[in-house]
N, C-alpha and C. Protein backbone atom coordinates (compact mmCIF):
# COMPACT_ATOMS: atom_id res chain seq x y z
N UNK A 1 171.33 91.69 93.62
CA UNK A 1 171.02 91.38 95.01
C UNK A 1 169.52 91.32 95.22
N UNK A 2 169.10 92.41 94.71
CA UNK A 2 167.27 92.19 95.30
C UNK A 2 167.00 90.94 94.11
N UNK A 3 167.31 90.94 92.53
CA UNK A 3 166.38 89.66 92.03
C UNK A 3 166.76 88.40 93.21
N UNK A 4 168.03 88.31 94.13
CA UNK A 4 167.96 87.28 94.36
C UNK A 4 166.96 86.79 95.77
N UNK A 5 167.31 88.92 96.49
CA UNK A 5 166.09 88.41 97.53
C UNK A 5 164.92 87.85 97.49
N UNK A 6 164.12 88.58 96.37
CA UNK A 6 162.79 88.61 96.06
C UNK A 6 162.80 86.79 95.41
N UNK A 7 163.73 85.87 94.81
CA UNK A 7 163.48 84.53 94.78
C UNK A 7 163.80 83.92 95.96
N UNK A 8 164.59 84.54 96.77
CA UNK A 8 164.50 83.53 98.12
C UNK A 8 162.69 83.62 98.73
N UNK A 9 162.30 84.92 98.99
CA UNK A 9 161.50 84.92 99.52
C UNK A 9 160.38 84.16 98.77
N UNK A 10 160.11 84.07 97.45
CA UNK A 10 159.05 83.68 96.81
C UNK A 10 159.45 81.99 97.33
N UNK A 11 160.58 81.69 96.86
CA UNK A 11 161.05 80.02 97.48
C UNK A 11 160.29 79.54 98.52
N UNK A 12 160.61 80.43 100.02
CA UNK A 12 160.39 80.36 101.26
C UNK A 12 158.55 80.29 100.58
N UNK A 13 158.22 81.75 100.69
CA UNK A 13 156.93 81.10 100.81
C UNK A 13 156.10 79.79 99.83
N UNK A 14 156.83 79.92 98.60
CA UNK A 14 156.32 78.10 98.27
C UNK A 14 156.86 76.76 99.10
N UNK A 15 157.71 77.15 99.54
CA UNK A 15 157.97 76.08 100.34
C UNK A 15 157.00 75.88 101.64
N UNK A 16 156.34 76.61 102.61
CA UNK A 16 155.51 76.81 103.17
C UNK A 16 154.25 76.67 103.07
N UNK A 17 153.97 77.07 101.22
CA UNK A 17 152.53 76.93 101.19
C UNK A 17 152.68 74.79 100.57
N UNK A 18 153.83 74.41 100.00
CA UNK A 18 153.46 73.46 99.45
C UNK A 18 153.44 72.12 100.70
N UNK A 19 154.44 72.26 102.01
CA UNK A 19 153.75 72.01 103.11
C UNK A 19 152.64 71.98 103.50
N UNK A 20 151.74 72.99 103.34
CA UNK A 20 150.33 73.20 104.03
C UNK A 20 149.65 72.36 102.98
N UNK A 21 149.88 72.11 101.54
CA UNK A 21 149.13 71.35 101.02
C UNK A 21 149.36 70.17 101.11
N UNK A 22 150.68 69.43 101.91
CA UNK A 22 151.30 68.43 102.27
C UNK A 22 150.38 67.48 103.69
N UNK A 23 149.93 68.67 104.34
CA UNK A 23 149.86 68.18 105.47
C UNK A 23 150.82 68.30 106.66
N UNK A 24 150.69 69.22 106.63
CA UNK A 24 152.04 70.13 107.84
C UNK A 24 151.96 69.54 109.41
N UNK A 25 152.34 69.15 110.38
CA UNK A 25 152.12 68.71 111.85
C UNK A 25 150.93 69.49 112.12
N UNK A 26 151.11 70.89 112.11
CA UNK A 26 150.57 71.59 112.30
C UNK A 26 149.51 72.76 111.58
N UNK A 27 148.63 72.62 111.14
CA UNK A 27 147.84 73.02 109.97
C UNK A 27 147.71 74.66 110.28
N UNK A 28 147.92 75.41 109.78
CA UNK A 28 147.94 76.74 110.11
C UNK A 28 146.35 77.30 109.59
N UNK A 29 145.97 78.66 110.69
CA UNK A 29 144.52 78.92 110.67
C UNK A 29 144.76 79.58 109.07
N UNK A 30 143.28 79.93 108.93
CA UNK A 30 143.12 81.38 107.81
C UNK A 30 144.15 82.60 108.08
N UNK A 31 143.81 82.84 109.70
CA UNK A 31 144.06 84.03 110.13
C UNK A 31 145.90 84.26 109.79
N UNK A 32 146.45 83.07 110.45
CA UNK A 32 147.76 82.86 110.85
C UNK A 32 148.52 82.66 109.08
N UNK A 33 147.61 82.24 108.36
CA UNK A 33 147.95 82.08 106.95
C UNK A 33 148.05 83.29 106.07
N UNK A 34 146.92 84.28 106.36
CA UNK A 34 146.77 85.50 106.12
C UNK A 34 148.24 86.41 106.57
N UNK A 35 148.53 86.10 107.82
CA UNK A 35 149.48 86.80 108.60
C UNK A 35 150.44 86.63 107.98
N UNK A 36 151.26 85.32 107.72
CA UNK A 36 152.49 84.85 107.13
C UNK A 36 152.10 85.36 105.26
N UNK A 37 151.30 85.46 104.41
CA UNK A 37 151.67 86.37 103.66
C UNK A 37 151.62 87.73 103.82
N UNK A 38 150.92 88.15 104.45
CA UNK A 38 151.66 89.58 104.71
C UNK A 38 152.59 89.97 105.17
N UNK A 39 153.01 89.39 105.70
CA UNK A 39 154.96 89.32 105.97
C UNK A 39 155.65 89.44 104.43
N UNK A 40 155.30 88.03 104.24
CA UNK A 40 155.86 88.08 102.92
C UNK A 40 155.34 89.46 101.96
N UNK A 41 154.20 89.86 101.76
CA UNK A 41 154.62 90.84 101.14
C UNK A 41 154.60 91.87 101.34
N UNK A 42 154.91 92.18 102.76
CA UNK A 42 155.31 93.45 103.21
C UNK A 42 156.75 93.58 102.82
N UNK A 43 157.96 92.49 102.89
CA UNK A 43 158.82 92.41 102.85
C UNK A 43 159.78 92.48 101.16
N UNK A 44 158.13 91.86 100.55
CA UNK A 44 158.94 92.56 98.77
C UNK A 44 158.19 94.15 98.70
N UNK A 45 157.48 94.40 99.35
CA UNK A 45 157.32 96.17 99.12
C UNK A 45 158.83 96.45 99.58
N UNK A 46 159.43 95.98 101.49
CA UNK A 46 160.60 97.07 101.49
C UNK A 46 161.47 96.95 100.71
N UNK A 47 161.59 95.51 100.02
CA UNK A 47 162.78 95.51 98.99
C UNK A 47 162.66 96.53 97.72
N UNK A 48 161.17 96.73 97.56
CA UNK A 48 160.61 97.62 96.08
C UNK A 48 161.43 98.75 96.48
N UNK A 49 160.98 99.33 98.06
CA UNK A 49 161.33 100.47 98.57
C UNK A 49 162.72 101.01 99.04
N UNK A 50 163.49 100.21 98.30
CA UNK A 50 164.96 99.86 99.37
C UNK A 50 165.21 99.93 100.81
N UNK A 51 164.28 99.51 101.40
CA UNK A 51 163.92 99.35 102.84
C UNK A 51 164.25 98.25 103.34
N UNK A 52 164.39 97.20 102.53
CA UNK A 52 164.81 96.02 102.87
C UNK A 52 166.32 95.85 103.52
N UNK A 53 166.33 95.17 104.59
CA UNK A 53 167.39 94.87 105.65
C UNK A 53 167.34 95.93 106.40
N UNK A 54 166.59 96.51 106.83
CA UNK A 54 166.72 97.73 107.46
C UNK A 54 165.86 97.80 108.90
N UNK A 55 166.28 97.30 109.57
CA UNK A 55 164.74 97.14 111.23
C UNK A 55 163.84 98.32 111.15
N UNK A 56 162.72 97.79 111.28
CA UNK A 56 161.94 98.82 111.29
C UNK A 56 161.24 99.45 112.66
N UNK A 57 162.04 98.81 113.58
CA UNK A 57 162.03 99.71 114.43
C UNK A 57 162.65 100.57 115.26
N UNK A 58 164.30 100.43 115.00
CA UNK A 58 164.95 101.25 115.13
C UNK A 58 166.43 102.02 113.86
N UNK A 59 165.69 100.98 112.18
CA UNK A 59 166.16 101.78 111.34
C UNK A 59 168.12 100.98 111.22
N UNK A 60 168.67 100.43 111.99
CA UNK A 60 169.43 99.80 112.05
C UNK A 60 169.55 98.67 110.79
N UNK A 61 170.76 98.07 110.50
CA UNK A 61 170.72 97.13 109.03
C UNK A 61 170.57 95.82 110.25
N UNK A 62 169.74 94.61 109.52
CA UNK A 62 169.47 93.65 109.90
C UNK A 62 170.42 92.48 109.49
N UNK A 63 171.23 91.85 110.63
CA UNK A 63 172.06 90.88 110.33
C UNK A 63 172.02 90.13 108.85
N UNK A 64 172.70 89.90 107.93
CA UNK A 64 172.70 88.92 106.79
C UNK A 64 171.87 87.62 107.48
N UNK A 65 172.77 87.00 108.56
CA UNK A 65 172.55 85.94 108.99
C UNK A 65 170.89 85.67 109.18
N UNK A 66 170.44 86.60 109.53
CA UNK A 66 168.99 86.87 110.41
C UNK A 66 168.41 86.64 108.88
N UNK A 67 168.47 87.73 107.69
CA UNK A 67 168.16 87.62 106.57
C UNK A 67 167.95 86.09 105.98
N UNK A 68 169.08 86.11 106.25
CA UNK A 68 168.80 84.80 105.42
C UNK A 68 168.40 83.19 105.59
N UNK A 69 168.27 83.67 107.27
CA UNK A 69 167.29 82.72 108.03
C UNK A 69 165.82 83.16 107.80
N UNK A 70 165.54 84.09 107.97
CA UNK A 70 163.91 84.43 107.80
C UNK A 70 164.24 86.07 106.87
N UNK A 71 163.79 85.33 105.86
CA UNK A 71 164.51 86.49 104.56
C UNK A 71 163.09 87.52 104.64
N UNK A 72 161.69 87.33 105.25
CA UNK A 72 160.87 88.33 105.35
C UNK A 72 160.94 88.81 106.97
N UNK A 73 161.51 88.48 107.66
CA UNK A 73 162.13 89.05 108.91
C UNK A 73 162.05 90.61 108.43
N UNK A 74 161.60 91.81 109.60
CA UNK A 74 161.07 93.44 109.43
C UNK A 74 162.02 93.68 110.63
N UNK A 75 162.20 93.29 111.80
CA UNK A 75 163.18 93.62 112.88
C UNK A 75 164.71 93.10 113.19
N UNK A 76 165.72 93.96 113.27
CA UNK A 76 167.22 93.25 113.91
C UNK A 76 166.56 92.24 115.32
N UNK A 77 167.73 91.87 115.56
CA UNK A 77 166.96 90.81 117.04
C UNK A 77 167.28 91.71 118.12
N UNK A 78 167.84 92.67 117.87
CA UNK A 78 167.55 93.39 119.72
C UNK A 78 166.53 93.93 120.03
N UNK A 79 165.24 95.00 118.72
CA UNK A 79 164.19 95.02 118.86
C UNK A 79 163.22 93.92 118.72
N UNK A 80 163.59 92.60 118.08
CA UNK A 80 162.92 91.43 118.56
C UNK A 80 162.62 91.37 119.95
N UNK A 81 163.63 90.91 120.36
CA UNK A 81 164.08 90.46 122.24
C UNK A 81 162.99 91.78 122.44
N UNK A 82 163.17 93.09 122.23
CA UNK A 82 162.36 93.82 123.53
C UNK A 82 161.03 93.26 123.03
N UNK A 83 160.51 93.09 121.55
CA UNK A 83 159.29 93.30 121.73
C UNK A 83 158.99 92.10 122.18
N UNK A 84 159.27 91.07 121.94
CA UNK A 84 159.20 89.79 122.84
C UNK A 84 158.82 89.86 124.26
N UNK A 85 159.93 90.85 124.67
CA UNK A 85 159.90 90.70 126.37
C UNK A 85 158.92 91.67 126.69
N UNK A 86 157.98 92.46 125.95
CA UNK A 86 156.93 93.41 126.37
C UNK A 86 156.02 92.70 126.47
């Protein structure tokens, strides 16, 4: 299970970075580029840590579905929605 997380996620982010060398609609900053790998590898530490699928803000398991839409996703979507709505 994790070798397969840890290749989705590496996927995802080549797929992302080979966009940006594509010429994306939207060209993403340093900053915002910086940001989106640290997602990404915050998200193979929680897998290192078996932390992975796990919200980190209220500790709850994070939908598959959610996973495997945004496989470096750190929150379930109900602490999404609040922090959203703060």
């Amino acid at each position: 299970m994790r070798a397969l997380v840890r290749r989705r996620l590496e996927a995802e982010l080549h797929h992302v970075v080979t966009q940006l060398r594509g010429g994306s609609p939207r060209t993403l900053t340093k900053a915002e580029l910086r940001a989106l790998v640290a997602r990404y590898d915050a998200a193979l530490a929680r897998l290192k840590g078996q932390d992975y699928g796990r919200c980190a803000q209220c500790g709850h398991p994070i939908s598959a579905t959610r996973l495997k839409l945004m496989p470096a996703v750190a929150t379930c979507a109900h602490c999404q929605h609040a922090i959203d709505a703060a």
